[in-house]
PDB file of N, CA and C in Angstrom:
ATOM      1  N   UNK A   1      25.522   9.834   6.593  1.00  0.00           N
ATOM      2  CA  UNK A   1      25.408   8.935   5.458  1.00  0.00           C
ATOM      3  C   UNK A   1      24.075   8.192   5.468  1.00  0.00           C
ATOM      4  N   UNK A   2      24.039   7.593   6.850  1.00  0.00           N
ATOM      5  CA  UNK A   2      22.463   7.160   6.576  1.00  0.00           C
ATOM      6  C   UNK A   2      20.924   7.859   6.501  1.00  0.00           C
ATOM      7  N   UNK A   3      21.228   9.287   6.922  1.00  0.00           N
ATOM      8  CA  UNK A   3      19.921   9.872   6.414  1.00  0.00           C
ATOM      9  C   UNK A   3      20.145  10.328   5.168  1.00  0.00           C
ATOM     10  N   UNK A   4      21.146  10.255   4.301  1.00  0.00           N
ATOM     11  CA  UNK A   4      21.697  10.726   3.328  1.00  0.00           C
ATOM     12  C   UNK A   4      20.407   9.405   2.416  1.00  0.00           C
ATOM     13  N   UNK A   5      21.010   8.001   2.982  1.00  0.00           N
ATOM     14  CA  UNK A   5      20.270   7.119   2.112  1.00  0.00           C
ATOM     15  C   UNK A   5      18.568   7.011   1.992  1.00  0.00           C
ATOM     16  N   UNK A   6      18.343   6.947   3.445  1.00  0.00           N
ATOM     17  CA  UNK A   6      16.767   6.915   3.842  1.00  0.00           C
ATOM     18  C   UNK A   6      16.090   8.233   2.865  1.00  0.00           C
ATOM     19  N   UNK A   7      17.054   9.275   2.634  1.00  0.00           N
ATOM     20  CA  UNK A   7      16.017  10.035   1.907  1.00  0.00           C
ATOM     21  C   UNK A   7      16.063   9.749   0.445  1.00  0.00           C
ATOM     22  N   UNK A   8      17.204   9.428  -0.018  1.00  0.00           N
ATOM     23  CA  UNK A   8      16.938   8.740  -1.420  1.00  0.00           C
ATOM     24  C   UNK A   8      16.180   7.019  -1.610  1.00  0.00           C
ATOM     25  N   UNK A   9      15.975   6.839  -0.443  1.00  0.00           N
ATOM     26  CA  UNK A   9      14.389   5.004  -0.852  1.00  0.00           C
ATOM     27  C   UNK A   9      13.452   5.803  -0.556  1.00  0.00           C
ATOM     28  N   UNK A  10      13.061   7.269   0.286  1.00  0.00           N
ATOM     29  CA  UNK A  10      11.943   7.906   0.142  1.00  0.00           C
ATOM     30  C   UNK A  10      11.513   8.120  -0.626  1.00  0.00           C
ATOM     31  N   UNK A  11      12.285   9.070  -1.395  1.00  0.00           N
ATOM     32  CA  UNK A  11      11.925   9.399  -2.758  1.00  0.00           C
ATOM     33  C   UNK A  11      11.528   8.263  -3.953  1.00  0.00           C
ATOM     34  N   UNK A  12      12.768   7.482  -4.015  1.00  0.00           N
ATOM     35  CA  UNK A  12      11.825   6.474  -4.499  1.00  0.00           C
ATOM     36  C   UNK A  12      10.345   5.930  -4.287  1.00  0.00           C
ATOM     37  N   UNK A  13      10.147   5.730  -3.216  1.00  0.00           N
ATOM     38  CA  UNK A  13       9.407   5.117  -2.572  1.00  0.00           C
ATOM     39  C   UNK A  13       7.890   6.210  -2.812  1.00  0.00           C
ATOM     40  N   UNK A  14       8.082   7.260  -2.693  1.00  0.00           N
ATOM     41  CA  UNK A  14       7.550   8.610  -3.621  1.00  0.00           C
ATOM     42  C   UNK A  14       7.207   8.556  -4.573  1.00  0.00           C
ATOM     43  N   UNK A  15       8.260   8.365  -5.398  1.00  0.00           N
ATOM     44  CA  UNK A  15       7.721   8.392  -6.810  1.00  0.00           C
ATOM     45  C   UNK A  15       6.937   6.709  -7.328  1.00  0.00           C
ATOM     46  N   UNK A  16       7.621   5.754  -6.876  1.00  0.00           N
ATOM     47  CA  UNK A  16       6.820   4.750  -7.186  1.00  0.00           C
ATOM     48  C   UNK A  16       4.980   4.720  -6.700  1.00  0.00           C
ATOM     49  N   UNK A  17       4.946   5.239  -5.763  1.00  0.00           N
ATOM     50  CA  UNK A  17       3.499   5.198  -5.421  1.00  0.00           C
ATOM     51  C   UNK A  17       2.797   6.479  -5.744  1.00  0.00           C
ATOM     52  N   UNK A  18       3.749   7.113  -7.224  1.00  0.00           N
ATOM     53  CA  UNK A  18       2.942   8.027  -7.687  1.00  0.00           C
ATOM     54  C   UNK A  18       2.265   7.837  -9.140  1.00  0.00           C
ATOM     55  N   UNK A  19       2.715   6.558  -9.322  1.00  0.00           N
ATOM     56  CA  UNK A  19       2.719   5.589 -10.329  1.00  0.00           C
ATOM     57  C   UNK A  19       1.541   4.895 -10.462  1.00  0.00           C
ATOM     58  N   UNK A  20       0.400   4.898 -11.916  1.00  0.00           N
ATOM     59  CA  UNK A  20      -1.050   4.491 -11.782  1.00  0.00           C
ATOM     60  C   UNK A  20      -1.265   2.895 -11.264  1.00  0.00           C
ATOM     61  N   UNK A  21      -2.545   2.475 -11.126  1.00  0.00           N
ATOM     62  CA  UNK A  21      -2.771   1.172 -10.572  1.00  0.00           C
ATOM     63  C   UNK A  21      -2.413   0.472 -11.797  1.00  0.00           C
ATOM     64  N   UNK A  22      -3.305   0.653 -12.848  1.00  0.00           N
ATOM     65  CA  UNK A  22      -3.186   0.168 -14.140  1.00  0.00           C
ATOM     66  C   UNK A  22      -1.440  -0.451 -14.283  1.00  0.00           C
ATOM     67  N   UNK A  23      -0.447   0.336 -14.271  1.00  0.00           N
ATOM     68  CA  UNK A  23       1.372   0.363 -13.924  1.00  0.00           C
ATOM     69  C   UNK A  23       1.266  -0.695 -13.180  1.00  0.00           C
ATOM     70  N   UNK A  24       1.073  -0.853 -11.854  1.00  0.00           N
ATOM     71  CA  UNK A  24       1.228  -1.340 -10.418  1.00  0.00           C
ATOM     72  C   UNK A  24       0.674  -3.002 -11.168  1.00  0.00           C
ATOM     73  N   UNK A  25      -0.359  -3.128 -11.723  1.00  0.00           N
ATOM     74  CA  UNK A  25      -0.639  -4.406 -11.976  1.00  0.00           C
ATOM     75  C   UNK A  25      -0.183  -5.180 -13.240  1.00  0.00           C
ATOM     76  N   UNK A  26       0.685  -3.998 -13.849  1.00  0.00           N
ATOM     77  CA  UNK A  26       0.996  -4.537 -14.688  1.00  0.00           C
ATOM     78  C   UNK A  26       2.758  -5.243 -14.912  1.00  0.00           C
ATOM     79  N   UNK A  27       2.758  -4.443 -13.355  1.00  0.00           N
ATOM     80  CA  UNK A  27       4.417  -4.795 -12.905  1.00  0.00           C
ATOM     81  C   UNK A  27       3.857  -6.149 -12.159  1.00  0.00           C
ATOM     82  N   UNK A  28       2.996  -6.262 -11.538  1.00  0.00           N
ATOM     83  CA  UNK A  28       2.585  -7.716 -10.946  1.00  0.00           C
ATOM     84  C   UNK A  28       2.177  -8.792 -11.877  1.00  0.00           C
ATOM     85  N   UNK A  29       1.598  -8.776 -12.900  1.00  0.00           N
ATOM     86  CA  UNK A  29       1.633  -9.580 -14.065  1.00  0.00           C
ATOM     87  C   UNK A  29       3.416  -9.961 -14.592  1.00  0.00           C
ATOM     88  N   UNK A  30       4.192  -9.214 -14.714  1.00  0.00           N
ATOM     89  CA  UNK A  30       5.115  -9.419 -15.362  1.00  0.00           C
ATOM     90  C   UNK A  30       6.227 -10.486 -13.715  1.00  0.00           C
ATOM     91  N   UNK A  31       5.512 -10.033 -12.610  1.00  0.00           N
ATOM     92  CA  UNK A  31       5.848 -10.681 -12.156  1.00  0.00           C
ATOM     93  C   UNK A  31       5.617 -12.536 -12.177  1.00  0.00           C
ATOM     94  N   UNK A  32       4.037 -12.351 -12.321  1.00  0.00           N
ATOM     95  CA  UNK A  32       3.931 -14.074 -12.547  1.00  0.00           C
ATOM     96  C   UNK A  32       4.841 -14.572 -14.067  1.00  0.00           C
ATOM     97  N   UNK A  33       4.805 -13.804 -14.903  1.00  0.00           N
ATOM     98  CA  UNK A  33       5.367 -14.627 -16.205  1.00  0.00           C
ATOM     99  C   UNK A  33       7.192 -15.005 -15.677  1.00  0.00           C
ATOM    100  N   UNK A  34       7.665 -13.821 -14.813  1.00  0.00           N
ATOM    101  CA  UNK A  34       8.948 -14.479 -14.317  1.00  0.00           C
ATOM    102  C   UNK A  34       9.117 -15.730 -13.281  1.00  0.00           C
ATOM    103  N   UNK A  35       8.142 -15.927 -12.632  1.00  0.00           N
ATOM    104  CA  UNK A  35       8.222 -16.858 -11.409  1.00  0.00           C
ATOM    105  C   UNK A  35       7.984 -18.106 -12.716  1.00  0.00           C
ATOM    106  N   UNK A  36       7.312 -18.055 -13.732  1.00  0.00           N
ATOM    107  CA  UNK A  36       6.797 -19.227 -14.522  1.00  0.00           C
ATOM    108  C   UNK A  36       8.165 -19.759 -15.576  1.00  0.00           C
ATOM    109  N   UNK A  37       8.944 -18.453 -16.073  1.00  0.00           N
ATOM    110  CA  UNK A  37       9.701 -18.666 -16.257  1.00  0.00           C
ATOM    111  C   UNK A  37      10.822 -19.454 -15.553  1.00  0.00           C
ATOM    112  N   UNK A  38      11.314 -19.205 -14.716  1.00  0.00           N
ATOM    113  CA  UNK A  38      12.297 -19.032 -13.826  1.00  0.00           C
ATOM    114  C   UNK A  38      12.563 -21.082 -13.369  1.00  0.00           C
ATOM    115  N   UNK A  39      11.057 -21.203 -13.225  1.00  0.00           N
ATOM    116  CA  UNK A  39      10.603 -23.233 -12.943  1.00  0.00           C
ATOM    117  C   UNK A  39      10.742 -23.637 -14.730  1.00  0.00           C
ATOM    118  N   UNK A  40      10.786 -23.012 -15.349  1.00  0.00           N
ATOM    119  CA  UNK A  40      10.751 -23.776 -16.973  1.00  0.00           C
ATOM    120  C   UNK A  40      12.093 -23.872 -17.197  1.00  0.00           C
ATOM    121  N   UNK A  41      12.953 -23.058 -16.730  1.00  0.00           N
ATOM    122  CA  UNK A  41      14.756 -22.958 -16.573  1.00  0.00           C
ATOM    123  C   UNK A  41      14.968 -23.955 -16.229  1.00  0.00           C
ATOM    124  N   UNK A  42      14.954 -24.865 -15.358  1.00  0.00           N
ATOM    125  CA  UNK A  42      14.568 -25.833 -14.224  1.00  0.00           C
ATOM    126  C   UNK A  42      15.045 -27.423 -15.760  1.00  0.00           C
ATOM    127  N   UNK A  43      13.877 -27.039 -16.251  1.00  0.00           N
ATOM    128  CA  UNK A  43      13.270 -28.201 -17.226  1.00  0.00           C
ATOM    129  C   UNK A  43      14.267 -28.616 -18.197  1.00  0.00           C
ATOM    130  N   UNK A  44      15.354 -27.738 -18.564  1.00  0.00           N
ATOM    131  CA  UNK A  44      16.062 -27.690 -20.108  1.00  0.00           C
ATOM    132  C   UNK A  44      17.159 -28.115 -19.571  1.00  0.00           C
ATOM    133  N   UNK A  45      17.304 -28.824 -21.458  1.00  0.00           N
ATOM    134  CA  UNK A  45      18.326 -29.301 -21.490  1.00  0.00           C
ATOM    135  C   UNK A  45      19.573 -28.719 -21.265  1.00  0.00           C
ATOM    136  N   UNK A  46      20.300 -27.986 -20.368  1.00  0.00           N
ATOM    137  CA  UNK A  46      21.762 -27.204 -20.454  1.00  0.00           C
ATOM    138  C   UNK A  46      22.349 -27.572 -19.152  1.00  0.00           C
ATOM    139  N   UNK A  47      23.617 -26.897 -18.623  1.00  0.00           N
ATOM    140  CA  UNK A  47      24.375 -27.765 -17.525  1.00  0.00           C
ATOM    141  C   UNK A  47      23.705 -27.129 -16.306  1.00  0.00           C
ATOM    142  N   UNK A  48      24.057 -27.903 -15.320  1.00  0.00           N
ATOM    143  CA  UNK A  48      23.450 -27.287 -14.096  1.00  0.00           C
ATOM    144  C   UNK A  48      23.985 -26.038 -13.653  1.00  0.00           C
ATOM    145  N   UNK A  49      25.415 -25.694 -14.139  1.00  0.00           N
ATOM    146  CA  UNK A  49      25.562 -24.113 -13.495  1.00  0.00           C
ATOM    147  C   UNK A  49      24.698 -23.054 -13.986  1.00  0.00           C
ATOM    148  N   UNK A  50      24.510 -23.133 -15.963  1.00  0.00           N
ATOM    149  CA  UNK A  50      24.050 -22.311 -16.221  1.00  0.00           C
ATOM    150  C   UNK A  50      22.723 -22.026 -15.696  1.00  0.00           C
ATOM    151  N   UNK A  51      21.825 -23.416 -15.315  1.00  0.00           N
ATOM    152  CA  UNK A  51      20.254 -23.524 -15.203  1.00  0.00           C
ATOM    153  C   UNK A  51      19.979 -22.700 -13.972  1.00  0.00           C
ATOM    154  N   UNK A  52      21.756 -23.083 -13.173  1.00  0.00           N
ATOM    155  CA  UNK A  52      21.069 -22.549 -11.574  1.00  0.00           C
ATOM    156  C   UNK A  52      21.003 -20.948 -11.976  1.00  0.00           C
ATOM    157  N   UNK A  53      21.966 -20.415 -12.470  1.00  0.00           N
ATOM    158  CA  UNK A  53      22.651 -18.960 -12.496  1.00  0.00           C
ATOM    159  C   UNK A  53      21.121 -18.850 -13.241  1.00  0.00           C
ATOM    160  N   UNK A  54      20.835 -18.842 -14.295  1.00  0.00           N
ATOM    161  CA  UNK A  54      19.316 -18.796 -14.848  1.00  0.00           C
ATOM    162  C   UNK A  54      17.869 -18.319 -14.232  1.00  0.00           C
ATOM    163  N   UNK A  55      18.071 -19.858 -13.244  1.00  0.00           N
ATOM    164  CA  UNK A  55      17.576 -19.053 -12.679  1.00  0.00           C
ATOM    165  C   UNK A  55      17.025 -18.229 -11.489  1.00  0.00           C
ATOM    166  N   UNK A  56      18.435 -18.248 -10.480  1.00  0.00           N
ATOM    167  CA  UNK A  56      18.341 -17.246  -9.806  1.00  0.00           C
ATOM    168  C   UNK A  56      18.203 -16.071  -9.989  1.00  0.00           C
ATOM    169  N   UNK A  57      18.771 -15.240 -11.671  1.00  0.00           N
ATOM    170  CA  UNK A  57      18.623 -14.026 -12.139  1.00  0.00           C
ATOM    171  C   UNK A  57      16.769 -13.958 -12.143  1.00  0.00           C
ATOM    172  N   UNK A  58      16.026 -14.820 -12.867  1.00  0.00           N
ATOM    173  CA  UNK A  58      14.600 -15.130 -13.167  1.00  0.00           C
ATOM    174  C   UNK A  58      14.085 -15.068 -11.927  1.00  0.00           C
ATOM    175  N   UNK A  59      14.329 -15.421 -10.898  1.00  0.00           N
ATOM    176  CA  UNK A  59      13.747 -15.473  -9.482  1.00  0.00           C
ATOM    177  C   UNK A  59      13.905 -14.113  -8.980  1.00  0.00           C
ATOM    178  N   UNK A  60      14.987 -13.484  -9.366  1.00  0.00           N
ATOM    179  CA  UNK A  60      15.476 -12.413  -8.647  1.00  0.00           C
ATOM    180  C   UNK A  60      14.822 -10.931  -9.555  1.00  0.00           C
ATOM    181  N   UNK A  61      14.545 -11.098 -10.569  1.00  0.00           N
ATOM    182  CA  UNK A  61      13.349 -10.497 -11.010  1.00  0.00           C
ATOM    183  C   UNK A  61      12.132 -10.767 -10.734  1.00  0.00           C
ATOM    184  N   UNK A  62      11.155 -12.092 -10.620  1.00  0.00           N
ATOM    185  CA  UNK A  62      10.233 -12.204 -10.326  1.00  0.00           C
ATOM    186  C   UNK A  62       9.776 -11.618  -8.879  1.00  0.00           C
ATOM    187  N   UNK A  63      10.839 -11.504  -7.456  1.00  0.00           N
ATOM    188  CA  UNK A  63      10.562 -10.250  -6.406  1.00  0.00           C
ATOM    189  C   UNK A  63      10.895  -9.288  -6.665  1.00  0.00           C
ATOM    190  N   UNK A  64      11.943  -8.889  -7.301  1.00  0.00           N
ATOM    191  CA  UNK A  64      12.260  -7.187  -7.694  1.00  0.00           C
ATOM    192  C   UNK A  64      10.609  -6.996  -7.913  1.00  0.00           C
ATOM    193  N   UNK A  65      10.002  -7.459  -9.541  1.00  0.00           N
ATOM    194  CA  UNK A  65       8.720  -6.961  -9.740  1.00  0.00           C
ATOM    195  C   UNK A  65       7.524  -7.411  -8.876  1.00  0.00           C
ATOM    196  N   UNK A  66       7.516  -8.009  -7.803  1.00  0.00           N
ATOM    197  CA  UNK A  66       6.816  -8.458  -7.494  1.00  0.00           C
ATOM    198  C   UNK A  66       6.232  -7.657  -6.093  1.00  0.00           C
ATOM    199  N   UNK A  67       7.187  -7.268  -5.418  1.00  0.00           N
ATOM    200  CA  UNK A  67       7.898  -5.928  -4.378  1.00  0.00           C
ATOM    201  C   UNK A  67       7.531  -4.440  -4.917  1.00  0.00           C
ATOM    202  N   UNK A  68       8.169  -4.485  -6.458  1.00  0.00           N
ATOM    203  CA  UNK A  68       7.848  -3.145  -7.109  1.00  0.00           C
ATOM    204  C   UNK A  68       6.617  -2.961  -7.617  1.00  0.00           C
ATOM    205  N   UNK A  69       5.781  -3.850  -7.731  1.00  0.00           N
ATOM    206  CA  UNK A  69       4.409  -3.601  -8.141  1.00  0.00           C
ATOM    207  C   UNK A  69       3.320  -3.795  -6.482  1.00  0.00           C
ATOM    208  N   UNK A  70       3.609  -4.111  -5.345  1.00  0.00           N
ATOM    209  CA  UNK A  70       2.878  -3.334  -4.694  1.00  0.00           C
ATOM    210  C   UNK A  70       3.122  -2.560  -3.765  1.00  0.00           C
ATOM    211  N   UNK A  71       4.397  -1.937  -4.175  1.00  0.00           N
ATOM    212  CA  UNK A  71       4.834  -0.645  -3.777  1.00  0.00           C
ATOM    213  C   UNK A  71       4.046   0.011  -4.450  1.00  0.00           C
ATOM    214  N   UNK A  72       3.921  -0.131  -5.957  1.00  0.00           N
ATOM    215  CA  UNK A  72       3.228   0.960  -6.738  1.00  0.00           C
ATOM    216  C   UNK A  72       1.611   0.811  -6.225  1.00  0.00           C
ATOM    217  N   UNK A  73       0.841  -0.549  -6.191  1.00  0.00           N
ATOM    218  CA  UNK A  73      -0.444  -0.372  -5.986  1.00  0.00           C
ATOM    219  C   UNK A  73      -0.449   0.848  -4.695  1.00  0.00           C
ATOM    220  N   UNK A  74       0.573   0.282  -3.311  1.00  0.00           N
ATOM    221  CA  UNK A  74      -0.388   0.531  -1.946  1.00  0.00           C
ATOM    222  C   UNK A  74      -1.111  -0.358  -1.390  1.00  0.00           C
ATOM    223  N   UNK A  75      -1.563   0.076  -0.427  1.00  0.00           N
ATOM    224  CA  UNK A  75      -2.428  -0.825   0.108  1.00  0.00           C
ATOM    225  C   UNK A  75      -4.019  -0.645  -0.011  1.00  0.00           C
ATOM    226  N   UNK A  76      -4.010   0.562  -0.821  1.00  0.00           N
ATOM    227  CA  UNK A  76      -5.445   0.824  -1.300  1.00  0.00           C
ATOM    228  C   UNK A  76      -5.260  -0.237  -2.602  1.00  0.00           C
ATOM    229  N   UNK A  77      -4.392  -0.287  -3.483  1.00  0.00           N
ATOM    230  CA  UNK A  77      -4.349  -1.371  -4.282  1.00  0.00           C
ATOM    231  C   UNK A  77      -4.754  -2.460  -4.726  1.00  0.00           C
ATOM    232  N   UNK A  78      -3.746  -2.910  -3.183  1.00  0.00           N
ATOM    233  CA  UNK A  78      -4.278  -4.362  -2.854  1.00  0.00           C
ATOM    234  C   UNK A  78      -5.720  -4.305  -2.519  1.00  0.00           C
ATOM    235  N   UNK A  79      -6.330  -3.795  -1.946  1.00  0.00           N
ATOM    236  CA  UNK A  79      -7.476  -4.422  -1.355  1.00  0.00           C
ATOM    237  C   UNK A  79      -7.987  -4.427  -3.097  1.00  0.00           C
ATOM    238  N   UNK A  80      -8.320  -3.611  -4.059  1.00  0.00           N
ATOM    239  CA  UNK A  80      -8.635  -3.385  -5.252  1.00  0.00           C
ATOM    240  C   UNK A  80      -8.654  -4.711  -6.134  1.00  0.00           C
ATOM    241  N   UNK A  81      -7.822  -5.076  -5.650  1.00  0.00           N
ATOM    242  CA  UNK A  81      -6.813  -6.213  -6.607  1.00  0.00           C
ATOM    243  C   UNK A  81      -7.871  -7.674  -5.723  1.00  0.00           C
ATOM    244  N   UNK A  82      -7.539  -7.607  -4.861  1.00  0.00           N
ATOM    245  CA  UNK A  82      -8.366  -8.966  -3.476  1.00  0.00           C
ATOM    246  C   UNK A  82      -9.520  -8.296  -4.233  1.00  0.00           C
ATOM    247  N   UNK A  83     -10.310  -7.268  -4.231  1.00  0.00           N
ATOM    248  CA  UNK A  83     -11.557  -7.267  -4.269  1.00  0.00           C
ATOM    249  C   UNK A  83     -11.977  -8.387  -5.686  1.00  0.00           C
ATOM    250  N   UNK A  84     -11.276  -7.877  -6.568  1.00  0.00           N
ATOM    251  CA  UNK A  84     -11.509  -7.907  -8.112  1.00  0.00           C
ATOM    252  C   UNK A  84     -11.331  -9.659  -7.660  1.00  0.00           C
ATOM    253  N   UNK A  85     -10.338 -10.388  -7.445  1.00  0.00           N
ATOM    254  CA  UNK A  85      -9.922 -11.593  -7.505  1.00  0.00           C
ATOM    255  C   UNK A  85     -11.015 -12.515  -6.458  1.00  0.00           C
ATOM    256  N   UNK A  86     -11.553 -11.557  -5.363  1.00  0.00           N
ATOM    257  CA  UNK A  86     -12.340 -12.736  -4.396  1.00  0.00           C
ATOM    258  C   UNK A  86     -13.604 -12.636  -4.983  1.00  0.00           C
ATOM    259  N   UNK A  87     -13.961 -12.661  -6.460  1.00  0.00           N
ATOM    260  CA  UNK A  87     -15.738 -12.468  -6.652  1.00  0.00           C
ATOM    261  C   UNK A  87     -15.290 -13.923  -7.404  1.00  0.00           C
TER     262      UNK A  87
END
């Protein structure tokens, strides 16, 4: 069962990093608009269960994409990404 699983996050893990940079940064962008979201939940007027449930879903997307976009870069990516950002 468990090499059963390890080979299906391979494959994933495969196909996501077969996925362009252009993709990869654009899953990391969508990551900041959720983390921004997620603190504006925070702010409104509604009860505290819904705000929390809110936004833990919002948080819990902002690492899904945040994980899934530099899976997709790599680590050739990142440095791409640091390069572009440390000038």
């Amino acid at each position: 069962m468990t090499e059963h699983l390890k080979n299906i996050l391979q494959s994933i893990k495969q196909w996501l990093a077969g996925l362009s940079f252009r993709t990869g940064v654009i899953v990391l962008s969508s990551c900041v608009i959720f983390y921004l979201l997620s603190f504006v939940v925070l702010v409104l007027p509604i009860g505290a269960g819904l705000r929390g449930a809110l936004w833990f879903v919002l948080f819990g997307c902002a690492k899904t994409t945040q994980y899934g976009g530099l899976l997709i870069l790599g680590v050739e990516g990142v440095r791409r990404v640091k390069k572009f950002f440390g000038r």
